[in-house]
N, C-alpha and C. Protein backbone atom coordinates (compact mmCIF):
# COMPACT_ATOMS: atom_id res chain seq x y z
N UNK A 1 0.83 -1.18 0.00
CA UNK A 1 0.00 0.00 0.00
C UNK A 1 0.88 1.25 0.00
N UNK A 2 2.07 1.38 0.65
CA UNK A 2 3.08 2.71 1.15
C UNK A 2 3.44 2.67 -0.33
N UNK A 3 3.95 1.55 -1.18
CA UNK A 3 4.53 1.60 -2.40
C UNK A 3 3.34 2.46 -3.65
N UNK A 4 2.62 2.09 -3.23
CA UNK A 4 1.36 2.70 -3.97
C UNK A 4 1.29 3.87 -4.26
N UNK A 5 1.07 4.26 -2.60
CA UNK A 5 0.45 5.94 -2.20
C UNK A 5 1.89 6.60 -2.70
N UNK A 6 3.35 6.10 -2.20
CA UNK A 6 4.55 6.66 -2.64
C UNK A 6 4.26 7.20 -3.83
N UNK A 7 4.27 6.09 -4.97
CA UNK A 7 4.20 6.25 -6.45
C UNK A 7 3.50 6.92 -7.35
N UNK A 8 2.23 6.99 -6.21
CA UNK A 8 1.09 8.21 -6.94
C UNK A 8 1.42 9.47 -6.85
N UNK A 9 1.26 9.72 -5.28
CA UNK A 9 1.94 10.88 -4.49
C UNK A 9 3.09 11.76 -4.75
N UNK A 10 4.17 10.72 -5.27
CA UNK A 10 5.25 11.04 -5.45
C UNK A 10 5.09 12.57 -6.29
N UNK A 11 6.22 13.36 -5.89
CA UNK A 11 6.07 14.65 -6.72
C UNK A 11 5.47 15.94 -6.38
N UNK A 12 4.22 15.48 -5.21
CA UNK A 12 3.15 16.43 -5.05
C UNK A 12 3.57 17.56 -3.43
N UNK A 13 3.34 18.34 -3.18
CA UNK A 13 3.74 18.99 -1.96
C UNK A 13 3.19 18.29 -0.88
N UNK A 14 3.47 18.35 0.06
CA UNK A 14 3.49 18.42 1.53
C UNK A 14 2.13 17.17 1.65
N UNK A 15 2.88 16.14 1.16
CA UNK A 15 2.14 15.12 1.35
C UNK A 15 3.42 13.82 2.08
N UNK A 16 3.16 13.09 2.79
CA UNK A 16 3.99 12.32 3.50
C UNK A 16 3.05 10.49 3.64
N UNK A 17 4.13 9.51 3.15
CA UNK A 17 2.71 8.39 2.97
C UNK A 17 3.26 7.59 4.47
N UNK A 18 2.64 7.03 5.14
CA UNK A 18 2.76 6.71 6.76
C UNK A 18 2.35 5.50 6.77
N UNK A 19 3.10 4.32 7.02
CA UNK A 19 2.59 2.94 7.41
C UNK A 19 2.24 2.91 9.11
N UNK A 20 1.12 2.84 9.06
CA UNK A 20 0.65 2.96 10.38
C UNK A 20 -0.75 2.70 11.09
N UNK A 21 -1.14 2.51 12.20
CA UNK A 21 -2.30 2.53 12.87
C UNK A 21 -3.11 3.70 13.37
N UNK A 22 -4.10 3.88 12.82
CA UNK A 22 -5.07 5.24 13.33
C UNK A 22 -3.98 5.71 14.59
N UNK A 23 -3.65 4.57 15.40
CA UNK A 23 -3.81 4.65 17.04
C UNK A 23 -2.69 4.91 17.12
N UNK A 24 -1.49 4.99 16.24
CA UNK A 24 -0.07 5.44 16.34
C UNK A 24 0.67 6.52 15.21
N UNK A 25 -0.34 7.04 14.98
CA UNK A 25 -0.38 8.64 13.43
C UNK A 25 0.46 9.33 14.48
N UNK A 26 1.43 10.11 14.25
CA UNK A 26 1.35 11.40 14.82
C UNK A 26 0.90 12.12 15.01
N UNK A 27 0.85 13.51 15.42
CA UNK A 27 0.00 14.05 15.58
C UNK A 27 -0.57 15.32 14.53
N UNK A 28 -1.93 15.22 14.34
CA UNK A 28 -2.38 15.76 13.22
C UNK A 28 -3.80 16.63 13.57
N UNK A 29 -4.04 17.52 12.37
CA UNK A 29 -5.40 18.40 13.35
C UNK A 29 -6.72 17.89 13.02
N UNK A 30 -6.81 17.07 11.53
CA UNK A 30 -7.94 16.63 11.39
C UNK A 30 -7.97 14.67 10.67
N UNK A 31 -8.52 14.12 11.10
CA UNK A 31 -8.35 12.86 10.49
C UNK A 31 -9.61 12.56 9.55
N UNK A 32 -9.88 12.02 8.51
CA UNK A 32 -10.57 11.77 7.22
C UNK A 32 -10.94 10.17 7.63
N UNK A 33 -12.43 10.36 7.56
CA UNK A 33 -12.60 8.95 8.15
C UNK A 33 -13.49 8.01 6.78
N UNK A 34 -13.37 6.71 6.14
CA UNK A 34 -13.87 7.11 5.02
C UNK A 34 -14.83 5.69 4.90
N UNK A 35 -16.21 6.05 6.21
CA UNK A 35 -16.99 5.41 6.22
C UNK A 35 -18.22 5.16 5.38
N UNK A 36 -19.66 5.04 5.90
CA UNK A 36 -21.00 5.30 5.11
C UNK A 36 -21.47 6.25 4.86
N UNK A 37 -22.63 6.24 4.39
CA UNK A 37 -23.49 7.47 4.68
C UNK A 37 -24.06 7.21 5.67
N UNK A 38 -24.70 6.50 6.73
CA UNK A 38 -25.61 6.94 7.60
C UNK A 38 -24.46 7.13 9.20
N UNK A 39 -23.46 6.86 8.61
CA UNK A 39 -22.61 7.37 9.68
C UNK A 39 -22.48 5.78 11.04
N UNK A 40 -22.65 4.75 10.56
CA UNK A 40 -22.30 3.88 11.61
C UNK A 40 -20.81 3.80 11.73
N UNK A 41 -19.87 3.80 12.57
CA UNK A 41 -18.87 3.73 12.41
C UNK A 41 -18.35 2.50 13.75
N UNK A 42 -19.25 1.44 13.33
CA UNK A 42 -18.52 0.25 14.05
C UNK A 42 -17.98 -0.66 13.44
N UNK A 43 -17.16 -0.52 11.96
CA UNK A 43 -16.10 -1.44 11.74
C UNK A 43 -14.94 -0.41 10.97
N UNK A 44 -13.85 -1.37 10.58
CA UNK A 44 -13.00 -0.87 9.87
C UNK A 44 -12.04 0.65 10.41
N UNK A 45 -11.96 1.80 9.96
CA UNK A 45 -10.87 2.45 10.32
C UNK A 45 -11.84 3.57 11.02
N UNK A 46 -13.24 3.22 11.18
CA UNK A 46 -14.26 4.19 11.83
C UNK A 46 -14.12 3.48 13.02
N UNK A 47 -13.94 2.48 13.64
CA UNK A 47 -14.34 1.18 14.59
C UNK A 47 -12.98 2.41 15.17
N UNK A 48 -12.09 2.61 14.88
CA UNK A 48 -10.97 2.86 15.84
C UNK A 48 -11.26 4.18 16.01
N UNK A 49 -11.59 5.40 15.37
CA UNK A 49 -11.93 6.51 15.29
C UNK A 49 -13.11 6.69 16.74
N UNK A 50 -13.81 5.79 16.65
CA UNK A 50 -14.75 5.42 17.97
C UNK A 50 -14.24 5.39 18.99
N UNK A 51 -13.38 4.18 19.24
CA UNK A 51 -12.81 3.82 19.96
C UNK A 51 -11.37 4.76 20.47
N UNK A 52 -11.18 5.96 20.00
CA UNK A 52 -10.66 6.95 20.54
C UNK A 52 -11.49 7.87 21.47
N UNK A 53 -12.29 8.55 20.51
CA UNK A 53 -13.05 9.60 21.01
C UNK A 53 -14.74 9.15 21.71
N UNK A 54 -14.80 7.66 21.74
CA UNK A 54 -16.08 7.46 22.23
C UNK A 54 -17.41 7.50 21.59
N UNK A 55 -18.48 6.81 21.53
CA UNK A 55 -19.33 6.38 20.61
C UNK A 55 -20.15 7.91 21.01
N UNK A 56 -19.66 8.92 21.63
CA UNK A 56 -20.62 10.33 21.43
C UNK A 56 -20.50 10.85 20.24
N UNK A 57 -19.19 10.40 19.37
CA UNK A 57 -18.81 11.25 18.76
C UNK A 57 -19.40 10.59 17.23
N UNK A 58 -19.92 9.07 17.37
CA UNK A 58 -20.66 8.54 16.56
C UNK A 58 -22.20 9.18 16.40
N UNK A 59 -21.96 9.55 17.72
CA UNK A 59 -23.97 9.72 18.13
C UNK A 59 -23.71 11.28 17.39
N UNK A 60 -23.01 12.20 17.51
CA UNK A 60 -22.87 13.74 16.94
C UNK A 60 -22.66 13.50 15.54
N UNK A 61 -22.14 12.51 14.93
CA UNK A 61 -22.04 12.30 13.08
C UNK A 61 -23.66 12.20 12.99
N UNK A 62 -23.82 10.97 13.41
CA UNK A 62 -25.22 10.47 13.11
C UNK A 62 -26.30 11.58 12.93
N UNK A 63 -26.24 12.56 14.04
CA UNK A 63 -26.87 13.77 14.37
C UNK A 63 -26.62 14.64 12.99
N UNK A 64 -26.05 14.62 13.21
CA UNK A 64 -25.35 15.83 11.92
C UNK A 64 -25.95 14.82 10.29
N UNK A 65 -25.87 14.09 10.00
CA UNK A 65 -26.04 13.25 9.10
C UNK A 65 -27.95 13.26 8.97
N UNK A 66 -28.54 13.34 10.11
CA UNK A 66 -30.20 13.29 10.36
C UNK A 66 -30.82 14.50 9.98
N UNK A 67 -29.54 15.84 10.53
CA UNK A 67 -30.39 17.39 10.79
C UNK A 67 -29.91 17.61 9.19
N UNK A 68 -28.22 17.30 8.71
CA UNK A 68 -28.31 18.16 7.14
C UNK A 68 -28.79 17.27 5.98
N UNK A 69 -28.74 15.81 5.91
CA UNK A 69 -28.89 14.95 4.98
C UNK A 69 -30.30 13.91 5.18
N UNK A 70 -31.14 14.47 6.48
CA UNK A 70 -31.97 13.46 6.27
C UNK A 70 -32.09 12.11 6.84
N UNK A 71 -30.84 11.95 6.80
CA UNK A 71 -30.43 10.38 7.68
C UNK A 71 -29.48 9.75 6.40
N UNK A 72 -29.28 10.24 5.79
CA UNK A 72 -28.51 9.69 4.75
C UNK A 72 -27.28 10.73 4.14
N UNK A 73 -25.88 10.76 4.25
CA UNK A 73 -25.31 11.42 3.99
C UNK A 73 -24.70 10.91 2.55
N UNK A 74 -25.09 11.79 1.28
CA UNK A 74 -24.85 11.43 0.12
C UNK A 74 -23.03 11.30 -0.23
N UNK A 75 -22.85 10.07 -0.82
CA UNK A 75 -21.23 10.01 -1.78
C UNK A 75 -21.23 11.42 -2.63
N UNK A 76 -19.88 12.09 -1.53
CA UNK A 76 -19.41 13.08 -2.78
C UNK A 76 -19.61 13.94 -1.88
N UNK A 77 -20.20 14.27 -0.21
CA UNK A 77 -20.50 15.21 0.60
C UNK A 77 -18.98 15.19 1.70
N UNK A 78 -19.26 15.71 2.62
CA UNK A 78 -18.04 15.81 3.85
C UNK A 78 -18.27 16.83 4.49
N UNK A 79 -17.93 16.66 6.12
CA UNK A 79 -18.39 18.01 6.70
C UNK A 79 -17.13 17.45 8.04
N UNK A 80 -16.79 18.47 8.45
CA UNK A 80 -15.64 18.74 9.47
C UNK A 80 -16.88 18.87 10.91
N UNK A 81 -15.80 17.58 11.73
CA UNK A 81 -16.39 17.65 13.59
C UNK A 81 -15.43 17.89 14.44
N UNK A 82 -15.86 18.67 15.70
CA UNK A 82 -14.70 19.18 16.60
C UNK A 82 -15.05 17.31 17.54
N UNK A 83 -14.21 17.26 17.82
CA UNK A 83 -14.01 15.82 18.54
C UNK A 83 -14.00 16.08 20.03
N UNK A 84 -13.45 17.14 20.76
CA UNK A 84 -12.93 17.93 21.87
C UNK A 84 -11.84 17.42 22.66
N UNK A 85 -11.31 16.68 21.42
CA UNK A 85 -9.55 16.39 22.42
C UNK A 85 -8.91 17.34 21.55
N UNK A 86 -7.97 17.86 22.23
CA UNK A 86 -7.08 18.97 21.76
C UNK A 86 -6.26 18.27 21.23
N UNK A 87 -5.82 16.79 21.22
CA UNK A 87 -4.81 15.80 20.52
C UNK A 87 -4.82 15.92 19.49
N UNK A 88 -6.64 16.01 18.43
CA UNK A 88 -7.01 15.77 17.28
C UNK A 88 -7.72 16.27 17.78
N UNK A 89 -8.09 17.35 16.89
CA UNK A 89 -9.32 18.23 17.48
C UNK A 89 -10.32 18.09 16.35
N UNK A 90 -10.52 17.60 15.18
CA UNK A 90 -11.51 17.48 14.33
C UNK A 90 -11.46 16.01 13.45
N UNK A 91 -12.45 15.37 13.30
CA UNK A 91 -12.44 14.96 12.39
C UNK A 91 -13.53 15.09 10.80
N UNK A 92 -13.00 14.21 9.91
CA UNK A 92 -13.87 14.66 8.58
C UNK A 92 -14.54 13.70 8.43
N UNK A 93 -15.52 13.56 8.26
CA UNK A 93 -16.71 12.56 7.51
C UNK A 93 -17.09 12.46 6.10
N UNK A 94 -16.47 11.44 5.50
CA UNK A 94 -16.63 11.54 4.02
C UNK A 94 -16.79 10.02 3.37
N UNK A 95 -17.99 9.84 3.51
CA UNK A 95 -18.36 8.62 3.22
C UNK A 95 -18.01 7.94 1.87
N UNK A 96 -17.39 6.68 1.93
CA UNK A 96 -17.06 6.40 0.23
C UNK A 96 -18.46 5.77 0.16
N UNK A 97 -18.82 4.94 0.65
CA UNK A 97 -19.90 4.42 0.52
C UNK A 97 -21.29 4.50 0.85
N UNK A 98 -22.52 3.90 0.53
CA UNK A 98 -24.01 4.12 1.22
C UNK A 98 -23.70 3.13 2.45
N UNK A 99 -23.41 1.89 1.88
CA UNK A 99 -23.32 0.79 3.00
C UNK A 99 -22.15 -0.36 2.58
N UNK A 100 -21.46 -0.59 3.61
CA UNK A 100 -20.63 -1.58 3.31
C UNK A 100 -20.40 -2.62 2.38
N UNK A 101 -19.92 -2.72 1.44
CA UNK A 101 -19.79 -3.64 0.15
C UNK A 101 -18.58 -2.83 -0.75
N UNK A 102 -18.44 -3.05 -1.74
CA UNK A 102 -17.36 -3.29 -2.87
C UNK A 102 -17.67 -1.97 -3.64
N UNK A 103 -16.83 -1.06 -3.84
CA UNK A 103 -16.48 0.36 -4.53
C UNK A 103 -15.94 -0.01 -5.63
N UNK A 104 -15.01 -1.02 -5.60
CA UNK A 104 -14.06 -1.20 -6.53
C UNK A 104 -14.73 -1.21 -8.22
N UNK A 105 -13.82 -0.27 -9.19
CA UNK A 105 -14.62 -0.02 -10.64
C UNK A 105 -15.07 1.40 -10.50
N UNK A 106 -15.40 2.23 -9.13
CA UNK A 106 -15.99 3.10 -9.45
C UNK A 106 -15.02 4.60 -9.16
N UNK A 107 -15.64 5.60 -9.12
CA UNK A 107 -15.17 6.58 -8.91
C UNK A 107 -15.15 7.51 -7.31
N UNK A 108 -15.67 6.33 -6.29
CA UNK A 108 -15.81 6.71 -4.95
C UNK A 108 -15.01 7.20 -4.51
N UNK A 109 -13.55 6.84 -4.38
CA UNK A 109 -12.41 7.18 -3.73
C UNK A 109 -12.26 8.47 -4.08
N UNK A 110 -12.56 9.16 -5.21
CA UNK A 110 -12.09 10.09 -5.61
C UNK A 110 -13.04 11.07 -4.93
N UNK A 111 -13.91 10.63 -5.54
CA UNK A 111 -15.49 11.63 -4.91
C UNK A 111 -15.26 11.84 -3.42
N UNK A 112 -15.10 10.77 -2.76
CA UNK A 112 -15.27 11.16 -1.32
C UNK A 112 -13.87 12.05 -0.81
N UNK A 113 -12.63 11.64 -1.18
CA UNK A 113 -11.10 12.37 -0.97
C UNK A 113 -11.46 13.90 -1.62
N UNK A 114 -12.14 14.26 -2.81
CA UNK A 114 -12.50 15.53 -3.17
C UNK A 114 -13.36 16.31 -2.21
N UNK A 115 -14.60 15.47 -1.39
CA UNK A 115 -15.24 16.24 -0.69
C UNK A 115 -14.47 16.68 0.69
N UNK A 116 -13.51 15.77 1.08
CA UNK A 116 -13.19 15.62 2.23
C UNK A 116 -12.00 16.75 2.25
N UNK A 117 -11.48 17.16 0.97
CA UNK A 117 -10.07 17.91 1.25
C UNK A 117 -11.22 19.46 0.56
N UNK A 118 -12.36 19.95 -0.05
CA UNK A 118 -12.92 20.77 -0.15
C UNK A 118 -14.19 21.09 1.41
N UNK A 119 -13.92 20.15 2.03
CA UNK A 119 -14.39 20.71 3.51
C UNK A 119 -13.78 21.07 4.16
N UNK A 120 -12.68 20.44 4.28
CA UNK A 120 -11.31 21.24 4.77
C UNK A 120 -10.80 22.67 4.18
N UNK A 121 -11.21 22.84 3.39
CA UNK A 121 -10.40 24.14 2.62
C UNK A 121 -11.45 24.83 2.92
N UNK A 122 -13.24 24.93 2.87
CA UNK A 122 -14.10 25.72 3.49
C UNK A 122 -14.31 25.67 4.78
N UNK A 123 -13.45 24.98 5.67
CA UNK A 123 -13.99 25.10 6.94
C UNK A 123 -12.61 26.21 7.34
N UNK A 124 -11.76 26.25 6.71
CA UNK A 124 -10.60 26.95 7.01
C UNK A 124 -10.60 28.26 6.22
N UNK A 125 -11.47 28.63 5.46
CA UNK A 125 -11.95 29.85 4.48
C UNK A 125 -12.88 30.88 5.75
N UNK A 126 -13.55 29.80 6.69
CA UNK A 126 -14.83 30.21 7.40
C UNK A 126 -14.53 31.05 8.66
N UNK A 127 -13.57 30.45 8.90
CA UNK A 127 -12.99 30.57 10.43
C UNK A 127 -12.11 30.63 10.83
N UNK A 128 -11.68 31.14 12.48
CA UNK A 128 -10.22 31.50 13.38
C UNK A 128 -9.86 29.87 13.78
N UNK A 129 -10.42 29.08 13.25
CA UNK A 129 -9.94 27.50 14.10
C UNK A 129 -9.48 27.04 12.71
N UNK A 130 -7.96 26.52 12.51
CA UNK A 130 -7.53 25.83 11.08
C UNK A 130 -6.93 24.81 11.06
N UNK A 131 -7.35 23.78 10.14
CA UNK A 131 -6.85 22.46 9.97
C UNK A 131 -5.59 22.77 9.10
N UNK A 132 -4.43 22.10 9.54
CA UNK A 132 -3.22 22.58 9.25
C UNK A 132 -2.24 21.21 8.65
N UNK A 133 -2.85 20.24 9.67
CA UNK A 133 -2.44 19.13 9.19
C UNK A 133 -3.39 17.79 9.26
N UNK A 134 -3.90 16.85 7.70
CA UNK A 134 -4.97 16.30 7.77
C UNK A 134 -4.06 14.81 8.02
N UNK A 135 -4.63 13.71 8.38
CA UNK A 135 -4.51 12.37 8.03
C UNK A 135 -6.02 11.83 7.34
N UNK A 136 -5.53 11.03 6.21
CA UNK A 136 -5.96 10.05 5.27
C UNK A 136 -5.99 8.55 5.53
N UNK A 137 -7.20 7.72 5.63
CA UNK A 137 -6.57 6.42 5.48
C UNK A 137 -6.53 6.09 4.06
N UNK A 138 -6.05 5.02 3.74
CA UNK A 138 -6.07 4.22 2.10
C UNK A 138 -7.55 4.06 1.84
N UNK A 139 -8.48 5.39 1.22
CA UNK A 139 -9.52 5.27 1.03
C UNK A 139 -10.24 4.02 0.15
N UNK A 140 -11.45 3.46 0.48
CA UNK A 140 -11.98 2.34 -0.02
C UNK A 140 -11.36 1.36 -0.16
N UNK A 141 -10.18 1.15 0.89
CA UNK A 141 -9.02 -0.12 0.58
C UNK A 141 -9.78 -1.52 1.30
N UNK A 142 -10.36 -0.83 2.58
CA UNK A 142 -11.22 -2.07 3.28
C UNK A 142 -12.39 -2.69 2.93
N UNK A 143 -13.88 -2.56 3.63
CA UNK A 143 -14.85 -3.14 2.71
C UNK A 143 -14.53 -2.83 1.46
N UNK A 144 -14.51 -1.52 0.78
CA UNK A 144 -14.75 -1.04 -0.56
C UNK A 144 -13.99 -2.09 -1.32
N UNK A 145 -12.87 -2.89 -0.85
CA UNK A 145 -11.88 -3.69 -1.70
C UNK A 145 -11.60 -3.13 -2.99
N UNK A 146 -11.09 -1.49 -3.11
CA UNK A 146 -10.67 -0.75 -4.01
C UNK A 146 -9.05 -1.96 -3.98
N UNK A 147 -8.66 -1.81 -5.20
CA UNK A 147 -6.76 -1.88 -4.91
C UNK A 147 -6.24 -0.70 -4.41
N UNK A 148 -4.97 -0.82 -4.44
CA UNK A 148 -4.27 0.22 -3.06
C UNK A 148 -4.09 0.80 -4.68
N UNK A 149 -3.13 0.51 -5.71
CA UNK A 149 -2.93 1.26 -6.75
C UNK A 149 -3.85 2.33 -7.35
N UNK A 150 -5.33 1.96 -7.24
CA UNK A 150 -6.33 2.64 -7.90
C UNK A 150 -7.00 3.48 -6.54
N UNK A 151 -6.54 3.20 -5.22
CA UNK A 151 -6.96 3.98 -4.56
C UNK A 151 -6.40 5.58 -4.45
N UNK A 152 -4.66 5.09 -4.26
CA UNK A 152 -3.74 6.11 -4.64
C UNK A 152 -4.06 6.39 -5.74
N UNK A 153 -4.20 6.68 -6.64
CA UNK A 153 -4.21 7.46 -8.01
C UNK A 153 -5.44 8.02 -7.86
N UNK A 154 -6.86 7.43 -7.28
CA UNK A 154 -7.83 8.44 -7.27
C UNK A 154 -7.66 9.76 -5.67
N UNK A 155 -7.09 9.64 -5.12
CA UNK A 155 -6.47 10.07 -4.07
C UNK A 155 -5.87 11.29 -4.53
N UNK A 156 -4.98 11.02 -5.53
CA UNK A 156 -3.70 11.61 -5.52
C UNK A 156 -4.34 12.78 -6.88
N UNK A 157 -5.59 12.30 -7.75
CA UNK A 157 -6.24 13.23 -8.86
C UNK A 157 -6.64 14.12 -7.88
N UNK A 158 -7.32 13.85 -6.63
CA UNK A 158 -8.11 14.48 -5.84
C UNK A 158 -7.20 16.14 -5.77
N UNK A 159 -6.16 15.04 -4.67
CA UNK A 159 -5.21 16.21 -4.34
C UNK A 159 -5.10 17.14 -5.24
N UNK A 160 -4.65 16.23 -6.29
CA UNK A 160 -3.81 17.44 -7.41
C UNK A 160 -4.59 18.59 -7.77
N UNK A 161 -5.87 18.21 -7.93
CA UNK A 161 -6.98 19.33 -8.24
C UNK A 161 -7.56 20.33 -7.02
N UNK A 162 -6.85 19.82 -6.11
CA UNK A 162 -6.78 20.56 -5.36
C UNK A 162 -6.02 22.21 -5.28
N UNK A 163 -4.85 21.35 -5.60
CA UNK A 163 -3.24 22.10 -5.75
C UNK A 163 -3.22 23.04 -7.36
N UNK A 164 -4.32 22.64 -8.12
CA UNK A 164 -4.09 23.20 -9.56
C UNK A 164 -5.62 23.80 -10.22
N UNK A 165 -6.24 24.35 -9.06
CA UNK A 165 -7.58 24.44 -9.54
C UNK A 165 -8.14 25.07 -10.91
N UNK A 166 -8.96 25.18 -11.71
CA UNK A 166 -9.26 25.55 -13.28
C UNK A 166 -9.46 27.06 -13.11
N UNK A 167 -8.97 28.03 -13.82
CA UNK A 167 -9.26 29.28 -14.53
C UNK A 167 -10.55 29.40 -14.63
N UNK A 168 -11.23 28.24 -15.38
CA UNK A 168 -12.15 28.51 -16.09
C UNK A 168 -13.27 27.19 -16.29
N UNK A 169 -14.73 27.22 -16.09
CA UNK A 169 -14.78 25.67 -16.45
C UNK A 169 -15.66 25.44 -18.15
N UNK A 170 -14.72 25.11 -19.01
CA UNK A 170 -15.42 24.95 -20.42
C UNK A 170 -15.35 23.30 -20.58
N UNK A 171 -15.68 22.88 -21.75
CA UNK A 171 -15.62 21.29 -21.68
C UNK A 171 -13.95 20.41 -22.26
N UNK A 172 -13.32 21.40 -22.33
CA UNK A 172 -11.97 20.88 -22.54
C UNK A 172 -11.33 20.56 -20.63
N UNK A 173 -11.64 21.30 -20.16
CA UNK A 173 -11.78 20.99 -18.59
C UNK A 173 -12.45 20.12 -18.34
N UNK A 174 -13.50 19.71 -18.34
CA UNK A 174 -14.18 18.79 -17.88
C UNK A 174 -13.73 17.60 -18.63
N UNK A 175 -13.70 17.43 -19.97
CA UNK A 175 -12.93 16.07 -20.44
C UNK A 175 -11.69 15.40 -19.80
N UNK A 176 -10.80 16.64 -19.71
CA UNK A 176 -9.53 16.52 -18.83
C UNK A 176 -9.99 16.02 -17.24
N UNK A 177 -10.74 16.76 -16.56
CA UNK A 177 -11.31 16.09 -15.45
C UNK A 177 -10.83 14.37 -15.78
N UNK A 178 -12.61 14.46 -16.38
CA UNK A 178 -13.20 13.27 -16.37
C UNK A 178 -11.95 11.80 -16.39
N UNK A 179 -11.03 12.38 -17.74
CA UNK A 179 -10.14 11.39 -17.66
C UNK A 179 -8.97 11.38 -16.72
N UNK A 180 -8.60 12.08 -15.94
CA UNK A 180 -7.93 11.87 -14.54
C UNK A 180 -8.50 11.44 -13.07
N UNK A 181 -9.81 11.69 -13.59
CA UNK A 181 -10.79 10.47 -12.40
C UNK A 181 -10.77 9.21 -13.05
N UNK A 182 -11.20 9.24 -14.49
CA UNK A 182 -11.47 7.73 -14.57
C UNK A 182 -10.97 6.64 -15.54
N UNK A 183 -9.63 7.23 -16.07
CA UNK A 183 -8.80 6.53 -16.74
C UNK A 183 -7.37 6.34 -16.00
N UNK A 184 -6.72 5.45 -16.07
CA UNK A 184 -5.29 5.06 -15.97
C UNK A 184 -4.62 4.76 -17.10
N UNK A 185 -3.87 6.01 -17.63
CA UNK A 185 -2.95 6.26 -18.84
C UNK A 185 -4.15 6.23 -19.68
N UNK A 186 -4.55 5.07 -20.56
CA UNK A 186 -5.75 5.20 -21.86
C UNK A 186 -6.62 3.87 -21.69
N UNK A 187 -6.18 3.40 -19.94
CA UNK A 187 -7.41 2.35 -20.25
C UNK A 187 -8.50 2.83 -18.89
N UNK A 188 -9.53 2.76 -19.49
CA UNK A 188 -10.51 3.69 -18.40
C UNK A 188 -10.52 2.56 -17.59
N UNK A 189 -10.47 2.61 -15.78
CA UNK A 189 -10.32 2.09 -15.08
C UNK A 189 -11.77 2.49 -13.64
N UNK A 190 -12.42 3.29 -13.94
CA UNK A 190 -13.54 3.62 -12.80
C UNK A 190 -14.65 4.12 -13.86
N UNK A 191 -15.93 4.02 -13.12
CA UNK A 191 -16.96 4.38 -14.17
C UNK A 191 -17.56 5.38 -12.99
């Protein structure tokens, strides 16, 4: 997976790839958690996110997920939570999925890493409190059974469009998009 994220990554600023456990990250201001939509977070890299900050902080997603989405937080959304440990003081909610099963083929990873690093950049547009430094897990690597290769590369489009945003949006942009979400070199790889 490190060989992956390296290889994608490679090149890009102030990105660092970390073999590691939620529970042994350094220390960082916001962590990217890359569960459901309805916000259960009792397995996988949410199960530990819990198990830091306590199932209140499940019960305040859930909340938040009921009052803006209904009970359903749509693929492609993300919204920043104060956690209230000063260790990690926020985390991000950016669901790859509706419900646990297989991503792999699609364009989730990307969608959800786009919402999750454009909540970050408006929650830090908004306000005197700033996320300065995020952690990522290997989005859709678990249930989603994305590969680590195609996770990094939709990861790493995310970023980049982050780092290189458009002038302008005509459809020579959007083609270009389209094929850095969903091609690898010229064989389309996500739908």
């Amino acid at each position: 997976m490190c060989d992956a994220f390296g290889e994608r990554f490679g090149g890009l600023p102030n990105v660092r790839v970390v073999q590691a456990r939620f529970e042994d990250l350094d220390p960082h201001d916001a962590f990217v958690t890359a569960g459901n939509a309805y916000g259960m977070m009792t397995a996988g890299i949410d199960a530990a996110v819990v198990a830091r900050f306590g199932r209140e902080l499940m019960r305040r997603v859930q909340e938040r997920i009921l009052e803006e989405y209904l009970g359903e937080q749509p693929i492609g959304t993300a919204f920043v939570i104060e956690t209230g440990d000063a260790g990690l003081p926020f985390v991000v909610h950016a669901p790859t999925m509706r419900v646990p099963g297989s991503i792999s083929g699609t364009d989730k990873v990307y969608v959800a890493t786009w919402a999750a690093l454009l909540a970050v950049r408006n929650f830090n547009r908004a306000g005197a409190k700033q996320i300065r430094t995020l952690a990522m897990p290997a989005m859709g690597t678990g249930f989603g059974g994305v590969p680590f290769g195609e996770a990094a590369r939709q990861m790493a489009a995310a970023y980049r469009h982050v780092l290189e945003p458009p002038e302008k949006v005509d459809w020579d942009f959007v083609a270009n998009r389209q094929k850095a979400i969903c091609y690898d070199g010229q064989r389309q790889v996500a739908r």
